[in-house]
Structure formats: structure tokens, C-alpha cells
Protein backbone atom coordinates (compact mmCIF):
# COMPACT_ATOMS: atom_id res chain seq x y z
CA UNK A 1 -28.40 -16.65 6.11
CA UNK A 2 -25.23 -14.77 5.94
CA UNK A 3 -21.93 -15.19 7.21
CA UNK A 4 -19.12 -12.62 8.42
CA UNK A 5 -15.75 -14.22 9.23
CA UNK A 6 -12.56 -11.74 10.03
CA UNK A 7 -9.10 -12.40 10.48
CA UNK A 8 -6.14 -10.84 11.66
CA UNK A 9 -2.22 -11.62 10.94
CA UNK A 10 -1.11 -13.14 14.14
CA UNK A 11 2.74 -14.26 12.82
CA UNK A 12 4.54 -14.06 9.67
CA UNK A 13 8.30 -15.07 8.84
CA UNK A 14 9.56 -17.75 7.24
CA UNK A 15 7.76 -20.28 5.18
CA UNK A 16 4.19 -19.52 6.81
CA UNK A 17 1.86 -16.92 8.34
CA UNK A 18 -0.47 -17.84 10.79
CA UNK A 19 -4.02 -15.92 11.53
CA UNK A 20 -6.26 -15.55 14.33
CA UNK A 21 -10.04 -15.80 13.08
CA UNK A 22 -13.37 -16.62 13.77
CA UNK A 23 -16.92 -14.78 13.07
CA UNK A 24 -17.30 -11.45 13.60
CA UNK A 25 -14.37 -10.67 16.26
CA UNK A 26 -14.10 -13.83 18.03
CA UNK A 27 -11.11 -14.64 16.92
CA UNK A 28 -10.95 -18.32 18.42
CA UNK A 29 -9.20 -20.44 15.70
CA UNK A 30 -6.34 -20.31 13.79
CA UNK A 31 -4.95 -20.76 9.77
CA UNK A 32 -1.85 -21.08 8.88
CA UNK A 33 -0.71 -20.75 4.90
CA UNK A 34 2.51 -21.47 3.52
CA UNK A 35 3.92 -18.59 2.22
CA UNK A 36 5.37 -20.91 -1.11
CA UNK A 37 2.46 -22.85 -2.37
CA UNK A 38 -0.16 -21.23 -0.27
CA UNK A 39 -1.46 -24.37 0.83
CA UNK A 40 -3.75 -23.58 4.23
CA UNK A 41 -4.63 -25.67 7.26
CA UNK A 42 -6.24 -24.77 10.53
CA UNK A 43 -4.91 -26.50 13.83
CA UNK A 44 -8.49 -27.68 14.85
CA UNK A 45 -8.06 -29.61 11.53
CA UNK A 46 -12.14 -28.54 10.57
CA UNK A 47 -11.42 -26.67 7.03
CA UNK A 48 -14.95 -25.42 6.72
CA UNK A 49 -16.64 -22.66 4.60
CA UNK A 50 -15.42 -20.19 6.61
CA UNK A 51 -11.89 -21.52 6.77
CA UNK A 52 -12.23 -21.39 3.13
CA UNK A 53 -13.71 -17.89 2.25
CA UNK A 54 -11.40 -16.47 4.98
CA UNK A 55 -7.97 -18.47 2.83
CA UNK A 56 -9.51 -17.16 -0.53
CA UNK A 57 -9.77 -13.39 0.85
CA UNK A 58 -6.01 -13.23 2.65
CA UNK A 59 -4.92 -14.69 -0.88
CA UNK A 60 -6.89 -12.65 -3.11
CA UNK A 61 -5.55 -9.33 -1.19
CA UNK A 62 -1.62 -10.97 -1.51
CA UNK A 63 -1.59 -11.42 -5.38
CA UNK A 64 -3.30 -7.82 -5.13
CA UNK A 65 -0.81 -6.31 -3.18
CA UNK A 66 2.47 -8.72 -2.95
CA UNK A 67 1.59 -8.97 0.67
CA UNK A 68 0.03 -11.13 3.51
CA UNK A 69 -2.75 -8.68 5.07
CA UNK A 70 -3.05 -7.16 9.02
CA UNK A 71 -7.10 -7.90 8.77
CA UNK A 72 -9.47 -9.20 6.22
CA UNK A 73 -13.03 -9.87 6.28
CA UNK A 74 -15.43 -12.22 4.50
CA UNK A 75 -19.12 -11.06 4.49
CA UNK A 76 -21.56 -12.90 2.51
């Protein structure tokens, strides 16, 4: 069974940027990754697989690009 989990950059500044995501466009939870050692949480505290893929995307397109993304997706 697949999975499809998007996000979209919801607040940046500082030490942290925070997204909005959820699976395909229900974006009903939020991460937030610190912008210095990229360490992620979500505020419902349930880091699951697709808290994970979703963190491993938004970082993989920063060391691309030198910046936090405005939308990412995971599809598996």
C-alpha cells in the first residue's frame, strides 16, 4: 500500500520552521525543525513514518538548495 504525505512551509524565522502536513492535502498536523541541528518534532508528539519521510524530503531539498522549501511531497 502506498503512501502520499505533502507539506507546506507554514513559518520560518529564527531558529525553526514550522510546516503544515498531512496525506494528500489535509494538512492537519504540524513539524517543526530547527533550523541549526535540524532536529524535528511534531506538536501531536506521534513521529510516525510519515512524520519521518515528510522531515527527510524538506531536508533533502535544503542541503540541495540552501533553503527550507514552500511544498514538498513524499509518495511511496
Amino acid at each position: 500500500m502506498g503512501m502520499m504525505v505533502v507539506a507546506r512551509r507554514h513559518e520560518a524565522g529564527g531558529e525553526t520552521v514550522r510546516y503544515e502536513f498531512g496525506f494528500e492535502d489535509r494538512f492537519d498536523r504540524v513539524l517543526t525543525i530547527d533550523t541549526t541541528t535540524l532536529e524535528a518534532r511534531v506538536e501531536d508528539g506521534d513521529f510516525n513514518s510519515a512524520a519521518s519521510a515528510i522531515t527527510a524530503k524538506i531536508v533533502s531539498a535544503w542541503r540541495s538548495s540552501g533553503e527550507f522549501p514552500m511544498r514538498v511531497m513524499f509518495a511511496s
